[in-house]
C-alpha atoms as a PDB file:
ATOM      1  CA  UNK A   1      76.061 -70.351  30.612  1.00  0.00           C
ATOM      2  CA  UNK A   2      77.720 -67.624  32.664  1.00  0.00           C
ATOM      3  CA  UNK A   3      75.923 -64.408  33.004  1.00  0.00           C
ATOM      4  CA  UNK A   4      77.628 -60.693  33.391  1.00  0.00           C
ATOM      5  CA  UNK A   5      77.229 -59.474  36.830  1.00  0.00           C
ATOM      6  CA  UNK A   6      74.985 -57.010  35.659  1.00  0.00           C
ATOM      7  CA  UNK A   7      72.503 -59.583  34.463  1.00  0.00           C
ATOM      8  CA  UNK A   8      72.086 -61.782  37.071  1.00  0.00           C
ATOM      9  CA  UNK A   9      69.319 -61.903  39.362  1.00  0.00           C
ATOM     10  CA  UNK A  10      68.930 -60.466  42.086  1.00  0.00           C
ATOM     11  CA  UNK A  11      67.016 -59.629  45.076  1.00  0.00           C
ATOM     12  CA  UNK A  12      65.457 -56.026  44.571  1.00  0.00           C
ATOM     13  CA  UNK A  13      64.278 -53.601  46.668  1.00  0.00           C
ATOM     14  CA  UNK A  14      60.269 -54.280  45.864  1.00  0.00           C
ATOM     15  CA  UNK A  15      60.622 -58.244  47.190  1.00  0.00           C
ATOM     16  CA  UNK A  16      58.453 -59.198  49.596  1.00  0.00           C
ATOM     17  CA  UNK A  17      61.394 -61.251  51.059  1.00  0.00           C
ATOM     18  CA  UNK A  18      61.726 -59.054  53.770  1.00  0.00           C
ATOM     19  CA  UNK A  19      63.784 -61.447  56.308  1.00  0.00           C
ATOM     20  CA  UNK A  20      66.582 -61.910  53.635  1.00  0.00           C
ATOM     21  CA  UNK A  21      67.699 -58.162  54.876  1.00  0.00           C
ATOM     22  CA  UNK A  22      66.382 -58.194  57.980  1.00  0.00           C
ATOM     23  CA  UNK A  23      68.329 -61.431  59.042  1.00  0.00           C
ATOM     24  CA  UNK A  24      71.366 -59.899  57.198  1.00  0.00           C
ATOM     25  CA  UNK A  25      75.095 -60.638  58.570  1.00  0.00           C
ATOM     26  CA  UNK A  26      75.528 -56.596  58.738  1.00  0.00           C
ATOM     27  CA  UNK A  27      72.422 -55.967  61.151  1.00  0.00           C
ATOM     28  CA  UNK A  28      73.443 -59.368  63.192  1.00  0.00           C
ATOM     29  CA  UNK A  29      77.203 -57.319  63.763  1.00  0.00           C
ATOM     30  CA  UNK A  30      75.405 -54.094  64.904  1.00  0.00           C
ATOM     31  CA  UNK A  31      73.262 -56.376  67.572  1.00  0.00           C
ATOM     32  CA  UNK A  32      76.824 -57.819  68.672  1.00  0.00           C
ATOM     33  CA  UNK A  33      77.619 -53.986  69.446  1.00  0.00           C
ATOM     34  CA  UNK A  34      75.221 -52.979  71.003  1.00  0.00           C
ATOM     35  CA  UNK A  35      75.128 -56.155  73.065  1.00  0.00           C
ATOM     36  CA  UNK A  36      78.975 -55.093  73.702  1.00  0.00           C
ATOM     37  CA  UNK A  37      78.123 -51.790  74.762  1.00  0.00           C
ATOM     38  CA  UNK A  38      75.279 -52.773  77.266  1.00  0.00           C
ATOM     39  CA  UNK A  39      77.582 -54.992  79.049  1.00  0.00           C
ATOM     40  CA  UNK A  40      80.134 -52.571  79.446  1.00  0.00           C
ATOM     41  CA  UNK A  41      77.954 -50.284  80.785  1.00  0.00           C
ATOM     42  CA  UNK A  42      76.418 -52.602  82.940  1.00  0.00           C
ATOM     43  CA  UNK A  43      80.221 -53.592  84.187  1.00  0.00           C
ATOM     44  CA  UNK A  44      80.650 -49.837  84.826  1.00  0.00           C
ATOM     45  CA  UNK A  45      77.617 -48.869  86.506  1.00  0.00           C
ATOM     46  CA  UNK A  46      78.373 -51.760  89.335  1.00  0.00           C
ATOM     47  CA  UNK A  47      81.758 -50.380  89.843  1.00  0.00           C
ATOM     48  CA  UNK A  48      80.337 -47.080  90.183  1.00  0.00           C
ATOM     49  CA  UNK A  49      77.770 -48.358  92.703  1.00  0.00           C
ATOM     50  CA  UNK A  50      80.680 -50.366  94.914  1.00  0.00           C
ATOM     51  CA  UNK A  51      82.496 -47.051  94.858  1.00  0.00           C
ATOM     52  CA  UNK A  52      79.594 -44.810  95.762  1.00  0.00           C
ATOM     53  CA  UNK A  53      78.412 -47.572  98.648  1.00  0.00           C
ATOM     54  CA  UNK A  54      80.249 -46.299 101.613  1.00  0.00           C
ATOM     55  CA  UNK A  55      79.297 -42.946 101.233  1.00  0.00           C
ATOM     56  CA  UNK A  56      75.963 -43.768 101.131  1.00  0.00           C
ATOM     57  CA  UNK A  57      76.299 -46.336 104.068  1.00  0.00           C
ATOM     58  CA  UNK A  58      76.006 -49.122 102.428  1.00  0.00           C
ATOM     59  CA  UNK A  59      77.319 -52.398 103.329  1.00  0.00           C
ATOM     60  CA  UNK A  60      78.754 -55.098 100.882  1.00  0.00           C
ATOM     61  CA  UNK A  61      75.398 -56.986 102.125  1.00  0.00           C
ATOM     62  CA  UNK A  62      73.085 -54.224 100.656  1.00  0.00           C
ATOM     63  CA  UNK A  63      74.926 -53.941  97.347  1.00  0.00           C
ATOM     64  CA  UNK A  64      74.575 -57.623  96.932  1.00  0.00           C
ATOM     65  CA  UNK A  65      70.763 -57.270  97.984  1.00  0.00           C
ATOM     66  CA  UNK A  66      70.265 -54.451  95.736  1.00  0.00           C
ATOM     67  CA  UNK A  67      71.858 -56.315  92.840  1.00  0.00           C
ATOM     68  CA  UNK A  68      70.136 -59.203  93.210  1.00  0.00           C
ATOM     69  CA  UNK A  69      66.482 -57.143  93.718  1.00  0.00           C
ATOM     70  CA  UNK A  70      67.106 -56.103  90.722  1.00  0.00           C
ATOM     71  CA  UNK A  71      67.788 -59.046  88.320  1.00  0.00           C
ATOM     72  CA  UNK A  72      64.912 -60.649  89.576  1.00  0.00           C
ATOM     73  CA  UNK A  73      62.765 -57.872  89.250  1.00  0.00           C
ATOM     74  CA  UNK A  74      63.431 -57.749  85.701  1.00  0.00           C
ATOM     75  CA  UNK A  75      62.425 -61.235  85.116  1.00  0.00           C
ATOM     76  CA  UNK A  76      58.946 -60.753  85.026  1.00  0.00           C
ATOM     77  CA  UNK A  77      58.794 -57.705  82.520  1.00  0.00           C
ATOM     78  CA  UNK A  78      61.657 -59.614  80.340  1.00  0.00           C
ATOM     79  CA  UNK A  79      59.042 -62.639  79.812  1.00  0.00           C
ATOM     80  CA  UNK A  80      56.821 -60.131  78.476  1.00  0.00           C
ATOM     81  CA  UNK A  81      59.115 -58.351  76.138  1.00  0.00           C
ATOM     82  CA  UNK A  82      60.447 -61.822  75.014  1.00  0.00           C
ATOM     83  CA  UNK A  83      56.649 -63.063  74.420  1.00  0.00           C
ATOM     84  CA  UNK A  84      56.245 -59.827  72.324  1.00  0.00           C
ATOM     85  CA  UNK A  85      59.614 -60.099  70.810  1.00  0.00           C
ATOM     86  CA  UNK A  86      58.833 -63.779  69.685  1.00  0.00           C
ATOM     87  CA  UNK A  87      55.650 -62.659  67.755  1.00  0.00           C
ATOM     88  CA  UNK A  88      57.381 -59.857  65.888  1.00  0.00           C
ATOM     89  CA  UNK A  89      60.329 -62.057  64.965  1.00  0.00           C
ATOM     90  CA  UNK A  90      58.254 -62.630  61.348  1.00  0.00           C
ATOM     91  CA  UNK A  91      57.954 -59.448  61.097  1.00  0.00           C
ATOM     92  CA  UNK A  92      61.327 -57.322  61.918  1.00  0.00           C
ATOM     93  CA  UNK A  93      63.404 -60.063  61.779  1.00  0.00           C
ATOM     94  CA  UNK A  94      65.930 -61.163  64.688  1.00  0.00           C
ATOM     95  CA  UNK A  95      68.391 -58.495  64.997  1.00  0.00           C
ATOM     96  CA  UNK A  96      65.670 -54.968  64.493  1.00  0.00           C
ATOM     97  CA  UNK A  97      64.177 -57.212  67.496  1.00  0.00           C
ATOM     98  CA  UNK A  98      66.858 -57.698  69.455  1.00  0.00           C
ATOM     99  CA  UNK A  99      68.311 -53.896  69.643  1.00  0.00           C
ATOM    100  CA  UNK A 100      64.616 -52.013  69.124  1.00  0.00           C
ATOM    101  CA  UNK A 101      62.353 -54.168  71.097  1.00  0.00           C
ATOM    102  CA  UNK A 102      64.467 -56.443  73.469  1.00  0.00           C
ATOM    103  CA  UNK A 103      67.285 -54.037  74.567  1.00  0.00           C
ATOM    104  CA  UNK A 104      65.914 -50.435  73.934  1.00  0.00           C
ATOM    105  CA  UNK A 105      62.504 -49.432  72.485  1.00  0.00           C
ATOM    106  CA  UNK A 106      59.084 -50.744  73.539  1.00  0.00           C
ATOM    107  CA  UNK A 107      57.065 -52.991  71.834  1.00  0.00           C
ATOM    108  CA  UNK A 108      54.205 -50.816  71.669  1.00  0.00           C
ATOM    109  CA  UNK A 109      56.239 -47.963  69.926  1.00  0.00           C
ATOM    110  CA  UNK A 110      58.377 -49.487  67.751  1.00  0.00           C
ATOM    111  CA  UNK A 111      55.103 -50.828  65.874  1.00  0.00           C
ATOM    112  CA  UNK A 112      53.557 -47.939  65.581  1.00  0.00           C
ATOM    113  CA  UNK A 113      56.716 -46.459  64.118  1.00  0.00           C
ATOM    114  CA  UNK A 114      56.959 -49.251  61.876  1.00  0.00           C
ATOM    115  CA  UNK A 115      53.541 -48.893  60.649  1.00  0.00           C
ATOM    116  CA  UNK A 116      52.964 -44.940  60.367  1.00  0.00           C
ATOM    117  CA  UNK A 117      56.661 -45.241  58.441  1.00  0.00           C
ATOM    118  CA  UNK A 118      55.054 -48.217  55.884  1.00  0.00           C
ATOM    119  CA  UNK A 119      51.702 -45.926  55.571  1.00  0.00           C
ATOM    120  CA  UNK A 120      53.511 -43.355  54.455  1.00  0.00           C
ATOM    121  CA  UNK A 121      55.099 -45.207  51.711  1.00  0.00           C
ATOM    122  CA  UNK A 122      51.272 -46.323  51.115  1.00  0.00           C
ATOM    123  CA  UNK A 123      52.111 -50.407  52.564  1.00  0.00           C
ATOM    124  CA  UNK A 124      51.104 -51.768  55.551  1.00  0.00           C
ATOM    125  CA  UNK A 125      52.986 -54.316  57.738  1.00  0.00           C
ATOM    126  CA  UNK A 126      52.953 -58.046  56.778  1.00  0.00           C
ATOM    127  CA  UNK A 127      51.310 -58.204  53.792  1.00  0.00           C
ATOM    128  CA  UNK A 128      51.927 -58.210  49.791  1.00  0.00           C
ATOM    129  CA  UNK A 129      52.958 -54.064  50.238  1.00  0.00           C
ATOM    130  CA  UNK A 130      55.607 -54.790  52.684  1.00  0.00           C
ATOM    131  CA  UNK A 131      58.174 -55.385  50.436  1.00  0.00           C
ATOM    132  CA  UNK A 132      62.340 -54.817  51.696  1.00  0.00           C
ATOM    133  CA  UNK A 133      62.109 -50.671  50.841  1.00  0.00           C
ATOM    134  CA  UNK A 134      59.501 -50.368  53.023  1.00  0.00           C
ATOM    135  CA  UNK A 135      61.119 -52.572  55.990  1.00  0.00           C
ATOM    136  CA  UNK A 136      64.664 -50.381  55.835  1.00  0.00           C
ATOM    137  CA  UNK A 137      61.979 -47.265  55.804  1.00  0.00           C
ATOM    138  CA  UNK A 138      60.608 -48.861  58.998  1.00  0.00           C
ATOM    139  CA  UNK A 139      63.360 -49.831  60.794  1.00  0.00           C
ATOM    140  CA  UNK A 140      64.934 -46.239  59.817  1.00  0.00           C
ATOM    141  CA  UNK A 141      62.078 -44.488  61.319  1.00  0.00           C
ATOM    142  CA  UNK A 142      62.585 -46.867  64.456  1.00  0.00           C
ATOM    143  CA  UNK A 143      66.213 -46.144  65.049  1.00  0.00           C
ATOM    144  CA  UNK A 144      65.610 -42.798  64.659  1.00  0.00           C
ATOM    145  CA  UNK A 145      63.057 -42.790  67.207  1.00  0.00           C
ATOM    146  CA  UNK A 146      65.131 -44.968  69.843  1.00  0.00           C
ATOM    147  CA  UNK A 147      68.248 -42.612  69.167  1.00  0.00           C
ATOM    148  CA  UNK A 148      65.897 -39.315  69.865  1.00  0.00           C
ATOM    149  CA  UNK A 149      65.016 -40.401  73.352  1.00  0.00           C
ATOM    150  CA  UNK A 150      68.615 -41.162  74.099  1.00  0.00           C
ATOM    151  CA  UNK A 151      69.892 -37.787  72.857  1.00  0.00           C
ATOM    152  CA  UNK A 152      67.061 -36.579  75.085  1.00  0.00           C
ATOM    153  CA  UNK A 153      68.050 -38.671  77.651  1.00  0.00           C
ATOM    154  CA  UNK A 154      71.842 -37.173  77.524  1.00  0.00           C
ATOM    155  CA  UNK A 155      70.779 -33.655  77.237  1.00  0.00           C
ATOM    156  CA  UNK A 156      68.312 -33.258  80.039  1.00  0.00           C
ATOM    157  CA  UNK A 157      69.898 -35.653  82.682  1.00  0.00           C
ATOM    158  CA  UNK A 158      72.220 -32.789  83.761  1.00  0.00           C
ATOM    159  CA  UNK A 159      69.548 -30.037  84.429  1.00  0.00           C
ATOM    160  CA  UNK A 160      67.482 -32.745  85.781  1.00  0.00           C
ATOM    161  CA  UNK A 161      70.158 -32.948  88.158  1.00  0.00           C
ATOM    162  CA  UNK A 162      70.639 -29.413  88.750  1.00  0.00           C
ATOM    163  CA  UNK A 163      66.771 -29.149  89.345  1.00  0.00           C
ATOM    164  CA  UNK A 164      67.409 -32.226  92.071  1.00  0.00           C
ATOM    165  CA  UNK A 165      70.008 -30.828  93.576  1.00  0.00           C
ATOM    166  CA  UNK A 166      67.810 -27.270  94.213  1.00  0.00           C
ATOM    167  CA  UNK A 167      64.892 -29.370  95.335  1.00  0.00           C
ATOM    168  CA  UNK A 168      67.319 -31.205  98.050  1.00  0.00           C
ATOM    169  CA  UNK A 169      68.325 -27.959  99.422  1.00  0.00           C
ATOM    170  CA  UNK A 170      64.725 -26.536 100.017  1.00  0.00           C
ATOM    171  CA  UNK A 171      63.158 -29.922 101.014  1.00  0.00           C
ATOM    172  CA  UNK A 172      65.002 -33.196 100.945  1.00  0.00           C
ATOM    173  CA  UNK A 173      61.762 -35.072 101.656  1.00  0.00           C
ATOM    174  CA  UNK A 174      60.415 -33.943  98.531  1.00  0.00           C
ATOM    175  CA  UNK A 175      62.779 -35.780  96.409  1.00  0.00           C
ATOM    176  CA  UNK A 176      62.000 -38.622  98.479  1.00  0.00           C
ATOM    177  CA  UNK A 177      58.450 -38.661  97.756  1.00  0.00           C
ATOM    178  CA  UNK A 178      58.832 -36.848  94.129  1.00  0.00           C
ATOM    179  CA  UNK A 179      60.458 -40.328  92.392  1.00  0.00           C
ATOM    180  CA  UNK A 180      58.060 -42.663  94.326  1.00  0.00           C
ATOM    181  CA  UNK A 181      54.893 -40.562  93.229  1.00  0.00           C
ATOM    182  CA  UNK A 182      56.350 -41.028  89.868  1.00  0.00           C
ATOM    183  CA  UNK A 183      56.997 -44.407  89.662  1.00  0.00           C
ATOM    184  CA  UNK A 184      53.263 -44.827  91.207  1.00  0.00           C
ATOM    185  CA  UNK A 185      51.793 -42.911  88.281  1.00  0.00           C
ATOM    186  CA  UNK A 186      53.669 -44.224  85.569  1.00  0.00           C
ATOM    187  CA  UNK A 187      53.031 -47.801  86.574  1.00  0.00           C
ATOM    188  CA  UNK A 188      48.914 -47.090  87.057  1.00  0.00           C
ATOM    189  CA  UNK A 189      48.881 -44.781  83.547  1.00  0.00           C
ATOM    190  CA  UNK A 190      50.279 -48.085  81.750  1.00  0.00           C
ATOM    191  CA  UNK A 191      47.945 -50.371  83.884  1.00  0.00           C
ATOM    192  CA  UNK A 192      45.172 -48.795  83.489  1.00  0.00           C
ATOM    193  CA  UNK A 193      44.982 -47.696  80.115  1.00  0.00           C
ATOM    194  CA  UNK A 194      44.752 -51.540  79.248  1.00  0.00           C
ATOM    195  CA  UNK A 195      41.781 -51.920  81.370  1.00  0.00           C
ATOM    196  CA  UNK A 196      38.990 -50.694  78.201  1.00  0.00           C
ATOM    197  CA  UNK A 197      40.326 -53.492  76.045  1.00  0.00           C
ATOM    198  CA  UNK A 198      38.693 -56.702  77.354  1.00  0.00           C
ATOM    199  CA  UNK A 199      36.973 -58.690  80.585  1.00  0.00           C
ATOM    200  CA  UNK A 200      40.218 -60.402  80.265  1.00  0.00           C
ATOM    201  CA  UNK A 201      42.400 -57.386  80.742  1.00  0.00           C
ATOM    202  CA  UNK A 202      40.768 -56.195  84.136  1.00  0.00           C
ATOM    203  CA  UNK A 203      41.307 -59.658  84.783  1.00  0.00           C
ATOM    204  CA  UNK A 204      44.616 -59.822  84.610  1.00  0.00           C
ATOM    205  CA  UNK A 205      45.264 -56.404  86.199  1.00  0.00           C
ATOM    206  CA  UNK A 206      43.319 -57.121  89.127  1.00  0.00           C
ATOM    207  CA  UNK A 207      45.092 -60.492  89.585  1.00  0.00           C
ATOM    208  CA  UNK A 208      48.396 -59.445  89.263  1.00  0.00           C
ATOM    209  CA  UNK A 209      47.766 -56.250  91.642  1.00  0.00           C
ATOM    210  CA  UNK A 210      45.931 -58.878  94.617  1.00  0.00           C
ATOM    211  CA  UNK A 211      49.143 -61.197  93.913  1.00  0.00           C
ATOM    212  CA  UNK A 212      52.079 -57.990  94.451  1.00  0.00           C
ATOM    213  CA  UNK A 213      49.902 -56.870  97.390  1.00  0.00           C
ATOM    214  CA  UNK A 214      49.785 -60.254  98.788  1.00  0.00           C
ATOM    215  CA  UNK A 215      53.289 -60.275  98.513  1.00  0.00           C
ATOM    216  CA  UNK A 216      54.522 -57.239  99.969  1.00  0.00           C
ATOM    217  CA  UNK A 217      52.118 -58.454 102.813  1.00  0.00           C
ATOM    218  CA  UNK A 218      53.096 -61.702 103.542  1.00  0.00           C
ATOM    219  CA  UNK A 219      56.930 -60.033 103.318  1.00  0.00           C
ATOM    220  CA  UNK A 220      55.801 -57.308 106.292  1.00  0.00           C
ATOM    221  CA  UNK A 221      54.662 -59.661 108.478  1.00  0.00           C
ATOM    222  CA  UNK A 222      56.590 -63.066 107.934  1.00  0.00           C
ATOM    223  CA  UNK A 223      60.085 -60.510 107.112  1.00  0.00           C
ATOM    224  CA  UNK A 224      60.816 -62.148 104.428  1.00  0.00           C
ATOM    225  CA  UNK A 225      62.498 -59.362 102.166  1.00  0.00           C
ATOM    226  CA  UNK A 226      62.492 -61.827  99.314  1.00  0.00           C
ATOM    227  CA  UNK A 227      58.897 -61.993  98.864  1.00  0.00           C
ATOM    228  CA  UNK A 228      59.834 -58.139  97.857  1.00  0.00           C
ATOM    229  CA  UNK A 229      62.325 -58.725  95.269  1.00  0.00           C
ATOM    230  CA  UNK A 230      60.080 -62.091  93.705  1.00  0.00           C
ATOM    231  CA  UNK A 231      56.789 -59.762  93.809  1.00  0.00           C
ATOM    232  CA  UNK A 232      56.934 -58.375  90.487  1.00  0.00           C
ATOM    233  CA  UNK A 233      58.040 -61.664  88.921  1.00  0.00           C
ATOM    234  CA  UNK A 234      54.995 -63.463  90.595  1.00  0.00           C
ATOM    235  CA  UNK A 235      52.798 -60.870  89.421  1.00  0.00           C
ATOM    236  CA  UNK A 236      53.240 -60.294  86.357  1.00  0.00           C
ATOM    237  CA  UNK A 237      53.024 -64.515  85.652  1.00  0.00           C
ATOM    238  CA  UNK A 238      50.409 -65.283  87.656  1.00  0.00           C
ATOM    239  CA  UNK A 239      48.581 -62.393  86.152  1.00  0.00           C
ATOM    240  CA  UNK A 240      49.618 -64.153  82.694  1.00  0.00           C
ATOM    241  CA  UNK A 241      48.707 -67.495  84.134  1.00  0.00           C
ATOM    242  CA  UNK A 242      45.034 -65.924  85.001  1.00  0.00           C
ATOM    243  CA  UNK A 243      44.211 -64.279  81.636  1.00  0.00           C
ATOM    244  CA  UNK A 244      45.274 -67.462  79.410  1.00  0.00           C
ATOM    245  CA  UNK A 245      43.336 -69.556  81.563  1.00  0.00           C
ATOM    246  CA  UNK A 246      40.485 -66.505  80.877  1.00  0.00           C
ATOM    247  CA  UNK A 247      40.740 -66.616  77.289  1.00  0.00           C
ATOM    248  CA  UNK A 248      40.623 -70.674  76.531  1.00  0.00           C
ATOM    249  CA  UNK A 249      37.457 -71.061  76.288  1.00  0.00           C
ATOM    250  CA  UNK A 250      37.170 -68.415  73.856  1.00  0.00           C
ATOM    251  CA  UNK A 251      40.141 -69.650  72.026  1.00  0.00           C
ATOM    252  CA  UNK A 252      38.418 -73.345  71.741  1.00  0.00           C
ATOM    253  CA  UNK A 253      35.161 -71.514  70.762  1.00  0.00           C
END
């Protein structure tokens, strides 16, 4: 017997179904634009480079170099975004991973969004509370958070640019040194604040710090500039490599 519309069942907003939204058709055409977007960027940031080259002195040769340093040093940070990203795929669903965790956010933030957002609606993540309110609450919360930084991002690149440009003028070495201190202290903040977790996380950091030094060694004295560009990549894996083989025993135990 036909029901009225108004009748029938449906799926409400306290179902613990939570990948029935998540995997919707509507999110899944907001990760093809933002896909679309990257790419164009991406198309117009190379042109921009291949115009800038010859001021810069760069030869055809670099530009290809620097391209190609590039894409393979992303390799080894993309295996662990896309090991994180497979584990919350249960959780957020394919597309909230694809634009928050695989394309913009980090992994590490975008959970703690999630879950302060679903603790203030008195749920917690993956379990009988998290029910489909809570999830658009969370994933809310995480856009919100991922378009903050951008608006940031496009409001303080120009006087971050003025401030480079005064810099330049009074000492151009310092904005030589300035972005490689930076880098340096970003990279041993994140590394090291892992270190008080486990046996197996000094493990890993040491190994994957002997591995890039190795590298960069073997790539001074044999020059071999690729050993540069692969460094990160063999790192970061054999680092990977290193703390699995750490924590089977413990796993069979």
């Amino acid at each position: 017997m036909h029901q009225p519309l108004a009748v029938q069942p449906q799926v409400t907003s306290n179902s613990t179904d939570v990948l029935a939204i998540a995997n919707s058709p509507i999110l899944w055409v907001c990760v093809a634009g933002v896909f679309g977007v990257i790419i164009i960027q991406s198309v117009i940031f190379m042109k921009a480079a291949r115009r800038a080259a010859p001021s810069v002195d760069m030869s055809t040769q670099d530009i290809k170099t620097s391209f190609r340093s590039g894409a393979v040093s992303a390799i080894g940070p993309s295996l662990a975004v896309s090991l994180v990203a497979i584990a919350l795929l249960g959780l957020f669903g394919a597309p909230a991973v694809l634009t928050r965790i695989g394309l913009i956010g980090s992994a590490a933030y975008e959970v703690s969004a999630a879950s302060i957002a679903a603790g203030s609606m008195g749920a917690k993540l993956d379990d009988a509370s998290y029910t489909q309110s809570v999830f658009a609450v969370a994933f809310f919360v995480m856009s919100m958070g991922g378009a903050m930084w951008m608006l940031a991002t496009l409001i303080l690149t120009p006087l971050l640019r003025k401030g480079d440009a005064k810099v330049r003028s009074v000492n151009p070495a310092a904005m030589a040194i300035v972005p490689a201190a930076a880098l340096i202290g970003a990279f041993s903040c994140l590394g090291l604040s892992e270190l008080p977790k486990s046996g197996i996380h000094v493990l890993a950091f040491l190994v994957s710090a002997a591995v890039m030094g190795l590298c960069l060694l073997l790539a001074r004295k044999f020059s071999k500039s690729w050993l540069r560009e692969w460094g990160l990549g063999f790192s970061i894996v054999i680092g990977l490599i290193a703390a699995y083989l750490a924590a089977s025993p413990a796993i069979g135990a």
